[in-house]
Protein backbone atom coordinates (compact mmCIF):
# COMPACT_ATOMS: atom_id res chain seq x y z
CA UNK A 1 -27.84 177.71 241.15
CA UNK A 2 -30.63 179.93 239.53
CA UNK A 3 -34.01 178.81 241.31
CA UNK A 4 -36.25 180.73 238.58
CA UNK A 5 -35.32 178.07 236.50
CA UNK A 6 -37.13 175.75 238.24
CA UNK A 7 -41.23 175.81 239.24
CA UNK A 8 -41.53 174.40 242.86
CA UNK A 9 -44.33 173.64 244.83
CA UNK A 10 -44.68 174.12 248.39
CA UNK A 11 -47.53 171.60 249.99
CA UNK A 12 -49.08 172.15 252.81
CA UNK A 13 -51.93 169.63 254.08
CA UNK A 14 -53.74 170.97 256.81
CA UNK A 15 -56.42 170.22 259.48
CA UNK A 16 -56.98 172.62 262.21
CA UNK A 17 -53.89 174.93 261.98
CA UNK A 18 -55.51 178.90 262.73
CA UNK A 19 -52.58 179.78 264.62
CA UNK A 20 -50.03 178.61 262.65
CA UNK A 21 -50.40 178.23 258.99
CA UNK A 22 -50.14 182.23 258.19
CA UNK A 23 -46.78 182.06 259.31
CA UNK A 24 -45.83 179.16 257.09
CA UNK A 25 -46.91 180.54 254.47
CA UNK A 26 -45.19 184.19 254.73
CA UNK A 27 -42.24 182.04 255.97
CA UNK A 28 -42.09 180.22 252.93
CA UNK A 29 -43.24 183.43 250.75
CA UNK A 30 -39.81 184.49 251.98
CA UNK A 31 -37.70 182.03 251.51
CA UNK A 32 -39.06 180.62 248.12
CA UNK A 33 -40.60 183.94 246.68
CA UNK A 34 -41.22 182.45 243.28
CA UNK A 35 -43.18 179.02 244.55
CA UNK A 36 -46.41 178.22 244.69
CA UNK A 37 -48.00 177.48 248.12
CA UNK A 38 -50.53 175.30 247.88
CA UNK A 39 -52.69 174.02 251.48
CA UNK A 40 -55.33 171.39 250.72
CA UNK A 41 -57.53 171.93 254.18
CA UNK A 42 -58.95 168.80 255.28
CA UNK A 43 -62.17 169.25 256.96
CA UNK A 44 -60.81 171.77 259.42
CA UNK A 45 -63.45 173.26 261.69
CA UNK A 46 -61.58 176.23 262.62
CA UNK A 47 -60.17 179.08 260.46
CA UNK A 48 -57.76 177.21 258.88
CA UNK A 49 -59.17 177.98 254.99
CA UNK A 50 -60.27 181.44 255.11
CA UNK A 51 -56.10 182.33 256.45
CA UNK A 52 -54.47 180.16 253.91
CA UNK A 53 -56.22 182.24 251.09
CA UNK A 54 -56.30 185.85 252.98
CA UNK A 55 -52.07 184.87 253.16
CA UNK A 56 -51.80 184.26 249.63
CA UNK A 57 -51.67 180.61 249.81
CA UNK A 58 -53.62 178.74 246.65
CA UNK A 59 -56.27 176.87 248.55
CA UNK A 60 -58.55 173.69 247.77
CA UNK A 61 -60.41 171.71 250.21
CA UNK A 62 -59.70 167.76 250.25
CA UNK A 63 -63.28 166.39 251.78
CA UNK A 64 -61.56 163.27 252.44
CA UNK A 65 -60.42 162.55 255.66
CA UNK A 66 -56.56 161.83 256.50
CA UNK A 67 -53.05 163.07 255.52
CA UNK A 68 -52.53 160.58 253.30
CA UNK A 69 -55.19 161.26 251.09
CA UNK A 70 -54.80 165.29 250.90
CA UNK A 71 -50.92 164.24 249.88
CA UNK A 72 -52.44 161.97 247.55
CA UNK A 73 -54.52 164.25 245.62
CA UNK A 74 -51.90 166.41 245.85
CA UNK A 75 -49.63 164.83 244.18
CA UNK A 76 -52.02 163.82 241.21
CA UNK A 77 -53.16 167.20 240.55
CA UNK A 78 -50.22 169.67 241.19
CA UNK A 79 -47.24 170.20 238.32
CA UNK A 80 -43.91 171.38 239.45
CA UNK A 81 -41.02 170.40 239.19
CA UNK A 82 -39.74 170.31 242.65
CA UNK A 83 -42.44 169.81 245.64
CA UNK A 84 -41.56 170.44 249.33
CA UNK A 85 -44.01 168.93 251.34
CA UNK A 86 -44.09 170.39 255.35
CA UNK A 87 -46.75 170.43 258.31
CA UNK A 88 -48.92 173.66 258.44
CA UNK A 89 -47.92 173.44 262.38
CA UNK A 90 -44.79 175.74 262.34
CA UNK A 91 -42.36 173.02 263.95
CA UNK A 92 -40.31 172.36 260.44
CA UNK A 93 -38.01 175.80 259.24
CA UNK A 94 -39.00 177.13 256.41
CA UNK A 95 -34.78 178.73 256.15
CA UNK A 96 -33.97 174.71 255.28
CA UNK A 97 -35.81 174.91 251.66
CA UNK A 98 -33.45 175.73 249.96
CA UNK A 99 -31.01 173.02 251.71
CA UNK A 100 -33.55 170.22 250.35
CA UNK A 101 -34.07 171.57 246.70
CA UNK A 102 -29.95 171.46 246.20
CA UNK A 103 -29.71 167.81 246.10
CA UNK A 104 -32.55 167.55 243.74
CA UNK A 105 -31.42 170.14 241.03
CA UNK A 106 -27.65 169.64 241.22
CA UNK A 107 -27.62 165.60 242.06
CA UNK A 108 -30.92 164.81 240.64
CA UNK A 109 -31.67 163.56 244.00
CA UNK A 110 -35.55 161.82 244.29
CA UNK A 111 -35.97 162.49 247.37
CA UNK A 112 -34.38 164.48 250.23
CA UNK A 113 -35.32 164.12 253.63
CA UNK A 114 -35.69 167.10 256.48
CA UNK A 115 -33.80 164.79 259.55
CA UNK A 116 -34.89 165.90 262.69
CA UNK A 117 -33.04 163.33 264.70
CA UNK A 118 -29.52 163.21 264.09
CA UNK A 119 -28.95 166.83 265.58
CA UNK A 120 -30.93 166.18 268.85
CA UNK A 121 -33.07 168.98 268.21
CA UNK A 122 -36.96 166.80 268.37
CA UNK A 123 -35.47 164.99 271.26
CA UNK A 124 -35.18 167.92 272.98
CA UNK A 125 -38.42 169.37 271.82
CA UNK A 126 -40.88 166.61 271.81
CA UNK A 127 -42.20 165.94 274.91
CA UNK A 128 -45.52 164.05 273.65
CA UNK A 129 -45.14 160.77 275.43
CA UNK A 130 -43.44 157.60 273.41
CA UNK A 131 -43.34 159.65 270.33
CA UNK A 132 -39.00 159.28 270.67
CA UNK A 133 -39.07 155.92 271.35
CA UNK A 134 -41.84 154.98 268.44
CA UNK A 135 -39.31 156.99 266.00
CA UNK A 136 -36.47 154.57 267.11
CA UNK A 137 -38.43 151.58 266.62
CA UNK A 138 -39.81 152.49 263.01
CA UNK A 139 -36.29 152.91 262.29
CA UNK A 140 -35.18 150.03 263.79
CA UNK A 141 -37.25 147.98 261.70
CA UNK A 142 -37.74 149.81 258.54
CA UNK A 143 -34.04 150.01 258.31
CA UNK A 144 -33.30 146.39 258.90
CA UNK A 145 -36.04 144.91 256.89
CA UNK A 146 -35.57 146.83 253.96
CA UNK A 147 -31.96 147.43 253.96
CA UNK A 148 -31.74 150.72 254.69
CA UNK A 149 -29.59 153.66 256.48
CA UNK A 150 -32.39 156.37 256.72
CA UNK A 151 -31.89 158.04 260.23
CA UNK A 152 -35.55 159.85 260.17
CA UNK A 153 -38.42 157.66 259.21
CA UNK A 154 -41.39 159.82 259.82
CA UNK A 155 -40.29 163.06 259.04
CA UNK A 156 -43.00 165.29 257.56
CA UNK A 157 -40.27 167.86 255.97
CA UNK A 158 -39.34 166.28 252.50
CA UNK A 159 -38.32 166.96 249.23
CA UNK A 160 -39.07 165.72 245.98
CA UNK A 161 -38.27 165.46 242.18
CA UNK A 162 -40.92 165.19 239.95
CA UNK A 163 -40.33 161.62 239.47
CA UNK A 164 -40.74 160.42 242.09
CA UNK A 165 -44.08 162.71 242.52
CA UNK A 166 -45.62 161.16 239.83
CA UNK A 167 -44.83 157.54 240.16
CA UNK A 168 -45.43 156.98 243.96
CA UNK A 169 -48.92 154.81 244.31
CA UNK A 170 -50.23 156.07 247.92
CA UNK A 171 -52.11 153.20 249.59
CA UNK A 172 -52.54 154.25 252.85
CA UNK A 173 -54.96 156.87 254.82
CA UNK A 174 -53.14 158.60 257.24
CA UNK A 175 -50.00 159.49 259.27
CA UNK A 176 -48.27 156.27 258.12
CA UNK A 177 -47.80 158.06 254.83
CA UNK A 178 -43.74 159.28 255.60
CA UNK A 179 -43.17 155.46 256.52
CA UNK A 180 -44.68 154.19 252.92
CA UNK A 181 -42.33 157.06 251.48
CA UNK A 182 -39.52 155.56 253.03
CA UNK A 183 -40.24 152.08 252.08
CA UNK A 184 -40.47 152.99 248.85
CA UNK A 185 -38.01 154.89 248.36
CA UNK A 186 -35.83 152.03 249.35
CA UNK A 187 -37.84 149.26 247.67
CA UNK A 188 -37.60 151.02 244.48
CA UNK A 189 -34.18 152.45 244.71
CA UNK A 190 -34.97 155.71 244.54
CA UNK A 191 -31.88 158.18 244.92
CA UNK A 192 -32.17 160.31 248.59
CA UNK A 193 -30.02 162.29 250.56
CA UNK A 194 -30.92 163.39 254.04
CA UNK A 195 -30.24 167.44 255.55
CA UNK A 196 -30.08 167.71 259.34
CA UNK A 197 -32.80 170.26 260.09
CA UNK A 198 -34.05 171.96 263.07
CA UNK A 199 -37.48 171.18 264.45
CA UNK A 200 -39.23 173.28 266.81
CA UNK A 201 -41.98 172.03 269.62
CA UNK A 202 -45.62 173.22 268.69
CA UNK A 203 -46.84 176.81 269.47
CA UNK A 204 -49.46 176.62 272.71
CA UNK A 205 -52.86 176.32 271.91
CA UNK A 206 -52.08 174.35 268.64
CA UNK A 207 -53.01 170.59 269.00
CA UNK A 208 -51.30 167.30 267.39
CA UNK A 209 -53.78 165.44 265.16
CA UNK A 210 -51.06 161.89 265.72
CA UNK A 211 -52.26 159.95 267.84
CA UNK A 212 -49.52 157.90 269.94
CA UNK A 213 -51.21 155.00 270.13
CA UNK A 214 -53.83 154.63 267.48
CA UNK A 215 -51.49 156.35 264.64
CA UNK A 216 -48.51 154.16 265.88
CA UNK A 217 -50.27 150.84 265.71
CA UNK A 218 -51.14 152.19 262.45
CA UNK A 219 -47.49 152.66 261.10
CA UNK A 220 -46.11 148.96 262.71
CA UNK A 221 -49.20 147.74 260.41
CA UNK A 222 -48.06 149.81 257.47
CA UNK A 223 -44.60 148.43 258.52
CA UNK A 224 -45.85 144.65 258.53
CA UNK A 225 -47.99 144.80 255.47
CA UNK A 226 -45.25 146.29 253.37
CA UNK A 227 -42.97 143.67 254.99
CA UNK A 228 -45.73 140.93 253.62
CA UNK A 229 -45.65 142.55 249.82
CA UNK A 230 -41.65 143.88 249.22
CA UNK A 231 -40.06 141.13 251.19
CA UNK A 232 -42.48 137.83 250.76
CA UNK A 233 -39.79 135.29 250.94
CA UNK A 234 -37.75 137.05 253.96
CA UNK A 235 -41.72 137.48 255.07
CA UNK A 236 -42.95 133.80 254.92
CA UNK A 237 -39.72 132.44 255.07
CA UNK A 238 -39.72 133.38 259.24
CA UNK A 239 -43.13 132.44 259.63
CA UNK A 240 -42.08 129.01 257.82
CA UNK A 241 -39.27 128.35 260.31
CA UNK A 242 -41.35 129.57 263.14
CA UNK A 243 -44.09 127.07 262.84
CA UNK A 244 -41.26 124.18 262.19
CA UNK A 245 -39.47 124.93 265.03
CA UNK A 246 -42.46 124.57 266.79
CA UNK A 247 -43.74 121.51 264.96
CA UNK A 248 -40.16 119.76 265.91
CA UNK A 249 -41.10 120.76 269.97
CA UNK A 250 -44.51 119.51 269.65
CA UNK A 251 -43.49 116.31 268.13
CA UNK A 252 -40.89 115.79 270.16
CA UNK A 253 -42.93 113.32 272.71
CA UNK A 254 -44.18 111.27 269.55
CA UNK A 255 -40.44 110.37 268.42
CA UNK A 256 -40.02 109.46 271.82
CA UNK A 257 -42.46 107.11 272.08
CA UNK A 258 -42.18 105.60 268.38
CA UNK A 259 -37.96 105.56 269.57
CA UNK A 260 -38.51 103.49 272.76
CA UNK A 261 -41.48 101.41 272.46
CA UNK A 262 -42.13 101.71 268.44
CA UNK A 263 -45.72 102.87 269.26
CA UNK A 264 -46.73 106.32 269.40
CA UNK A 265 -49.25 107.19 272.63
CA UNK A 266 -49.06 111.46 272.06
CA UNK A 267 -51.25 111.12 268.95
CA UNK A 268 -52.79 114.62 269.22
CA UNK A 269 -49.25 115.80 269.48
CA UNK A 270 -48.01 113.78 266.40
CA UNK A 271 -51.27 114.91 264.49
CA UNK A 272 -50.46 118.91 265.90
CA UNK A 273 -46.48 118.13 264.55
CA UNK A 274 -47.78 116.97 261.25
CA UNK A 275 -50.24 120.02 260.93
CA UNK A 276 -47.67 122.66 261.74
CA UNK A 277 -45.10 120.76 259.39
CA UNK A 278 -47.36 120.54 256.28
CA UNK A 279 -48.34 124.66 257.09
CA UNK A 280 -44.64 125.44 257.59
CA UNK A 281 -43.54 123.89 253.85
CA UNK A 282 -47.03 125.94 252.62
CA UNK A 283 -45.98 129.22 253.89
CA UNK A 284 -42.55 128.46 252.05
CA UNK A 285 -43.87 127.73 248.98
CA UNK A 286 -46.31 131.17 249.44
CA UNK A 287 -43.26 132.94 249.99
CA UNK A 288 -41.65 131.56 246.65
CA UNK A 289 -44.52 131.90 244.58
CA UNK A 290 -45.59 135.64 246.26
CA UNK A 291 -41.58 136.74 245.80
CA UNK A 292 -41.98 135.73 241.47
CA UNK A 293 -44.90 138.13 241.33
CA UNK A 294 -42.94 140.63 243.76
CA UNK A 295 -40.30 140.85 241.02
CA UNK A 296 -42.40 140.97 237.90
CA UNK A 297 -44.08 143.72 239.30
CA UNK A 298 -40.81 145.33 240.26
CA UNK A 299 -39.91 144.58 236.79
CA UNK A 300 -43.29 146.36 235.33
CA UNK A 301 -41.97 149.70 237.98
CA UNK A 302 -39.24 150.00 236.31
CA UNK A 303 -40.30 150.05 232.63
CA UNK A 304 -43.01 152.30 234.03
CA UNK A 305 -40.30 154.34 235.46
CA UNK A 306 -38.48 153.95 231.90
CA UNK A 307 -41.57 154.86 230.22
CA UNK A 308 -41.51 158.04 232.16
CA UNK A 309 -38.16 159.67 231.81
CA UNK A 310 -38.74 158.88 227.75
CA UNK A 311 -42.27 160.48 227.83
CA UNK A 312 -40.35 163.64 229.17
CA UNK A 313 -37.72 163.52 226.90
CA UNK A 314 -39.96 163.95 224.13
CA UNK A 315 -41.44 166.98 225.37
């Protein structure tokens, strides 16, 4: 496998990372001596900028605010042909590059994922509070909505061909961006393998910008709004059943009545059963009507996708 064949990009997004980020960078200076290294600083108030550049990194500043959108104009504005995205923190090895890049170039993998999880190593090294637990219930439900086996939802350490680069629409801001990867990825059938890698805790002094709580609400949203637009029918489908299960309970006392003395005296129940009925057969028809546009515009992906492998052909 000759790597000079092949122009990769190393991304770094950063915010706040003085005491780390020359080390990534001579770490991956060494281990990928022919990539680029680019860090996007967002808004850091520290040092962050001036060390990228004095370590050889190339440098732009992404005014605005949240991983997401440094990956996003990353991805728009950077050519290569293989991009490894990682955390300007030090806690993913820079020594399991070249593990991630395999798949792609002999495999023509789309994405490969850096899995923290299935060797134990962030479960020993995490100690931020609920952050195990909130990986295990991403999982959970990523995997069983969408069908999928991935073992590390929100790993920052990733891999990726140029296709997929290019044809992955960010939508949202911040730290849910490795869960909208996922989804996609899955959604779209994107090819992925995933390399057990080591992750190390953070060095002291350095500070994580996730927030437990705010950033994890964040993701389950990400997680429920995807859920809404991949899966309508699975989506409204439970919400459909839901509210006729319930209409059936409410309306129970009505039947009663109308059975026994062929008069109905719970008329706000019977009028609350009716109501919940009549929304329950809406939110089925929503979910038929929202899953034919889901799969014209899964349909419109794929000659996009179609469009783009014969674009690059030509070239």
């Amino acid at each position: 496998m000759n790597l000079n064949d092949k122009k990769i990009a190393v991304l770094i997004p950063c915010y706040n990372e003085e005491l780390t980020i020359a080390k990534v960078i001579n770490d991956f200076k060494t281990i990928l001596p022919n990539a680029d290294i680019y860090v996007y600083d967002n808004n850091s108030t520290d040092n962050t900028y001036e060390i990228a550049k004095n370590s050889g990194a190339i440098v732009k500043k992404e005014y605005v605010q949240g991983k997401s959108n440094v990956v996003r104009s990353m991805f728009s504005e950077i050519e290569a042909d293989i991009y490894i995205m990682t955390d300007g923190d030090d806690t993913y090895p820079a020594n399991s590059a070249i593990d991630l890049i395999i798949p792609i170039i002999e495999k023509n993998v789309d994405m490969v994922i850096g899995d923290r999880l299935s060797n134990g190593s962030y479960t020993k090294e995490n100690r931020r509070f609920c952050h195990n637990l909130g990986n295990n219930i991403v999982k959970f439900f990523v995997n069983y909505i969408f069908n999928g086996n991935i073992n590390d939802i929100m790993t920052g350490y990733r891999a990726f061909s140029r296709k997929f680069v290019k044809n992955f629409p960010i939508i949202c801001n911040g730290f849910e961006l490795e869960t909208e990867m996922s989804i996609h990825t899955l959604d779209k059938r994107f090819s992925f393998e995933q390399i057990p890698i080591d992750y190390k805790e953070r060095q002291e002094g350095s500070i994580s910008k996730l927030n437990t709580y705010k950033d994890g609400i964040k993701v389950l949203l990400t997680i429920f709004n995807l859920f809404k637009n991949y899966r309508p029918i699975f989506f409204f489908s439970i919400i459909s059943f839901t509210l006729f299960i319930i209409g059936i309970i409410s309306g129970l006392p009505a039947i009663k009545d109308y059975i026994e003395i062929s008069y109905v005296k719970h008329v706000p129940l019977a009028i609350l059963a009716s109501g919940l009925e009549i929304m329950a057969m809406l939110s089925l028809v929503c979910g038929f009507i929202l899953d034919s546009i889901a799969q014209n515009e899964k349909r419109n992906y794929e000659w996009i996708l179609i469009q783009y492998e014969t674009n690059r052909n030509k070239k």
